[in-house]
Protein backbone atom coordinates (compact mmCIF):
# COMPACT_ATOMS: atom_id res chain seq x y z
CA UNK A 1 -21.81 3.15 -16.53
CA UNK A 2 -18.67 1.78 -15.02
CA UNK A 3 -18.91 -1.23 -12.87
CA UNK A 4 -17.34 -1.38 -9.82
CA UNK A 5 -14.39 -3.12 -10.29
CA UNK A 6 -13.58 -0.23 -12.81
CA UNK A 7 -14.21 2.56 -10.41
CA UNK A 8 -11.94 0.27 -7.97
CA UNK A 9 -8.98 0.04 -10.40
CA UNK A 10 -9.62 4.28 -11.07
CA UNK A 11 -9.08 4.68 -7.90
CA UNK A 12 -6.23 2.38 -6.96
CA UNK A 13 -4.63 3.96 -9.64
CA UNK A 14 -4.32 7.27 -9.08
CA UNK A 15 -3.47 6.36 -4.92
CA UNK A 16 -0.91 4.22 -6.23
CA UNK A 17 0.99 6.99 -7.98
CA UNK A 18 0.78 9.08 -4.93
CA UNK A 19 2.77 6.31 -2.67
CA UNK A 20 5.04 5.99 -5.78
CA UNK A 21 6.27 10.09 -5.62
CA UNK A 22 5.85 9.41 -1.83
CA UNK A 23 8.46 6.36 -1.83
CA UNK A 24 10.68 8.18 -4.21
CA UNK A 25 10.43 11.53 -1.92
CA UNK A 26 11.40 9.02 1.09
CA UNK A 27 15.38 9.91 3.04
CA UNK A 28 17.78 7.52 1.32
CA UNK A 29 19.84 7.01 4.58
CA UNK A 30 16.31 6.71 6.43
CA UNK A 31 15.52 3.09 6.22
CA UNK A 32 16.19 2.08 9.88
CA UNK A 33 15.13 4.52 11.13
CA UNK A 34 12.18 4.24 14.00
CA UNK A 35 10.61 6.65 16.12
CA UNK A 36 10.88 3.59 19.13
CA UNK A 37 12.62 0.93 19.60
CA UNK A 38 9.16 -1.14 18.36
CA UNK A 39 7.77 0.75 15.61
CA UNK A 40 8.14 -0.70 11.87
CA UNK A 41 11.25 1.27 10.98
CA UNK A 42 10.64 3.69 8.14
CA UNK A 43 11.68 1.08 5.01
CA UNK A 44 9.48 -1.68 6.68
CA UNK A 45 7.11 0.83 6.71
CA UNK A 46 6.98 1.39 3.27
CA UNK A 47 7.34 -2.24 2.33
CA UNK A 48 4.29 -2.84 4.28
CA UNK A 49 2.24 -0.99 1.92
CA UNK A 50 3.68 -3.33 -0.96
CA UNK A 51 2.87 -6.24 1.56
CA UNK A 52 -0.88 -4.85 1.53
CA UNK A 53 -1.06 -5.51 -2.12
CA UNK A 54 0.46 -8.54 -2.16
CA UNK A 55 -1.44 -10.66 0.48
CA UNK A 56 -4.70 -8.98 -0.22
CA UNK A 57 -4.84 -9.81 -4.02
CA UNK A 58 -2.88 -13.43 -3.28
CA UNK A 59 -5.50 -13.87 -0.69
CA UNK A 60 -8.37 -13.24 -3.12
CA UNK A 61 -7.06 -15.04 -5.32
CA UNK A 62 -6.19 -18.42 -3.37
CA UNK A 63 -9.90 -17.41 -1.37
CA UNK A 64 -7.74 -17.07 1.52
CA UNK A 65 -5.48 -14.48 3.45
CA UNK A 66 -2.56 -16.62 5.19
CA UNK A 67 0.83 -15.70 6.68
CA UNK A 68 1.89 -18.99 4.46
CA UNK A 69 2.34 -19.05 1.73
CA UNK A 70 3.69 -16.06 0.87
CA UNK A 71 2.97 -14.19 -2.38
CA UNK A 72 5.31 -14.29 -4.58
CA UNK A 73 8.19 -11.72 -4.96
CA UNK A 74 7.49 -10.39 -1.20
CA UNK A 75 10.77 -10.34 0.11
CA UNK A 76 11.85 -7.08 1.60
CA UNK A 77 14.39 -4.96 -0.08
CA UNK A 78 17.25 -3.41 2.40
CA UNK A 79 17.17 -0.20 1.17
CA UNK A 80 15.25 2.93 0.24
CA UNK A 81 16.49 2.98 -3.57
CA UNK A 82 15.26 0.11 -3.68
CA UNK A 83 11.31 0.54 -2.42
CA UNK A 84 10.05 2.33 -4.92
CA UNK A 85 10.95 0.39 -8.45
CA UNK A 86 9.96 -2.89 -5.82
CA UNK A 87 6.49 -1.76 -4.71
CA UNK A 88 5.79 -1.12 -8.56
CA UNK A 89 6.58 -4.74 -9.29
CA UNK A 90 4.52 -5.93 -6.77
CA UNK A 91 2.00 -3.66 -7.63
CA UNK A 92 1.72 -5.07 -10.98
CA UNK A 93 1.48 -8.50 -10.02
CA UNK A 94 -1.43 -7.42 -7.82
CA UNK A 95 -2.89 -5.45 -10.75
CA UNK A 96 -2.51 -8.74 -12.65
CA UNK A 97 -4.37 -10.57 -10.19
CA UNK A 98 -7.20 -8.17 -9.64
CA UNK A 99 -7.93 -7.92 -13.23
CA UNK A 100 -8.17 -11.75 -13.34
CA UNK A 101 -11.83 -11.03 -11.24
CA UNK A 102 -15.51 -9.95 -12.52
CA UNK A 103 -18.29 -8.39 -11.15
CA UNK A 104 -19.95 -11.47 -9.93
CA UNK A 105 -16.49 -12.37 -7.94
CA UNK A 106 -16.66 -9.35 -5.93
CA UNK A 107 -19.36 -10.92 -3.28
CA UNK A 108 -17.14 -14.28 -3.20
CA UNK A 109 -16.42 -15.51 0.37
CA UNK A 110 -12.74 -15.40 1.06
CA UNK A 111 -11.11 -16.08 5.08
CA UNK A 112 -9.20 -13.54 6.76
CA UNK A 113 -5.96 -14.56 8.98
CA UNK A 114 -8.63 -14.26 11.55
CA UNK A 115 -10.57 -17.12 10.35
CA UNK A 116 -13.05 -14.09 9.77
CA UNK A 117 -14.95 -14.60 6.70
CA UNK A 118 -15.55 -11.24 4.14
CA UNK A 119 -16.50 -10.87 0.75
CA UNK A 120 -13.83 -10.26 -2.05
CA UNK A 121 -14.94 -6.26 -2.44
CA UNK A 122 -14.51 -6.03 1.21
CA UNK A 123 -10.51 -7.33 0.75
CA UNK A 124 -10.27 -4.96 -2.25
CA UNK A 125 -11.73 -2.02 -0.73
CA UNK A 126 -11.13 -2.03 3.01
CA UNK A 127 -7.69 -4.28 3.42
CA UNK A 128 -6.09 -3.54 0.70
CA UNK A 129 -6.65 0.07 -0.55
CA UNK A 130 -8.01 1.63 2.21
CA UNK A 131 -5.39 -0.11 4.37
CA UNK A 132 -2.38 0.78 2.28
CA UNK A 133 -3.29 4.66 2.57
CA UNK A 134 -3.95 4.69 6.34
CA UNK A 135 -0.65 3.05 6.38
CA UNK A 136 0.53 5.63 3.73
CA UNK A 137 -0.04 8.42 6.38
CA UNK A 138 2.19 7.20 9.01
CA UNK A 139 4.94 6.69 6.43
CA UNK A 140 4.16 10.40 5.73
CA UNK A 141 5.21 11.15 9.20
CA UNK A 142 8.01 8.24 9.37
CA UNK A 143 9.51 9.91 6.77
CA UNK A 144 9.55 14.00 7.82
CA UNK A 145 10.56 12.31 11.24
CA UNK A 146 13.84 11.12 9.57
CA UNK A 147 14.47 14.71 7.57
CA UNK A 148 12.68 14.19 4.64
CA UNK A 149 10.27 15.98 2.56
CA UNK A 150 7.12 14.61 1.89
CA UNK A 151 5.62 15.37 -1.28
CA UNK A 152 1.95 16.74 -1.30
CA UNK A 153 -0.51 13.96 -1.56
CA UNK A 154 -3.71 15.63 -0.80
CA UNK A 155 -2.72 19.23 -0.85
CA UNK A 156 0.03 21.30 -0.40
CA UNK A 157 2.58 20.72 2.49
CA UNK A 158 4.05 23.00 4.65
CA UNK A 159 6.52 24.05 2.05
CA UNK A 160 4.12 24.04 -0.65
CA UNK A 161 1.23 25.61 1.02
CA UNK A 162 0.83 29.63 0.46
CA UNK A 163 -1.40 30.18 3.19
CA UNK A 164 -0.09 28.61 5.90
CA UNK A 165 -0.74 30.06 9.45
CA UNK A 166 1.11 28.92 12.48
């Protein structure tokens, strides 16, 4: 029976190569753009789902999410060619960090930014995965909003889907 940091990793897995094809789908002129004037503009959208990795595992790892210091390799690149091949670094540094814990780490007390105290399977599941695909489904809209096509994640889109009433 698989423990579960296993079924964790499964799972992180197979959502990470859905915001892969969904950072590679993403409009290359569309970085800046922003639906307002104080939204996340569509590439700091999308880097924000790297960020998610990257401070949750750093956090576990150091027992403690903090704005300082930074994880390493976090700095934001300035353009949508470059997202995708940069989330998958980061990804694998957070891959690398994760597989550093064991089954007895997961209740392990580690301190929000909020000075809230959670356990390790709490960071895992809730801020980082769980996080990264809510924020996933805005970039979903960020990115039809600027004329792209977003490739099907869950199920077909509106181009893909056969049945589609209106």
């Amino acid at each position: 029976m698989k423990n579960e940091l296993e079924i964790f990793n499964e799972l992180w897995e197979r959502e990470t190569a859905k915001t892969i094809k969904l950072l590679d789908a993403l409009p290359k002129d569309g970085y800046d753009f922003r639906p307002d004037p104080e939204a996340r503009s569509l590439g700091e959208m999308a880097w924000h789902l790297a960020e998610v990795e990257a401070y949750g595992t750093f956090g576990i790892e150091r027992g403690q999410l903090a704005p300082e210091p930074k994880p390493p390799g976090i700095a934001r690149p300035r353009t949508v060619p470059e997202l995708s091949p940069g989330f998958e670094r980061v990804h694998r540094d957070a891959v690398a960090r994760v597989q550093k814990l064991k089954p007895e780490d997961l209740d392990r007390s580690v301190t929000m930014f909020t000075g809230q105290t959670v356990r390790v399977r709490d960071v895992l599941w809730d801020f980082t995965l769980l996080h990264e695909i809510h924020h996933r489904g805005q970039l979903v809209v960020l990115c039809r909003a600027a004329g792209g096509v977003p490739p099907s994640l869950f199920g077909p889109t509106r181009e893909t889907a056969p049945l589609r009433t209106r």
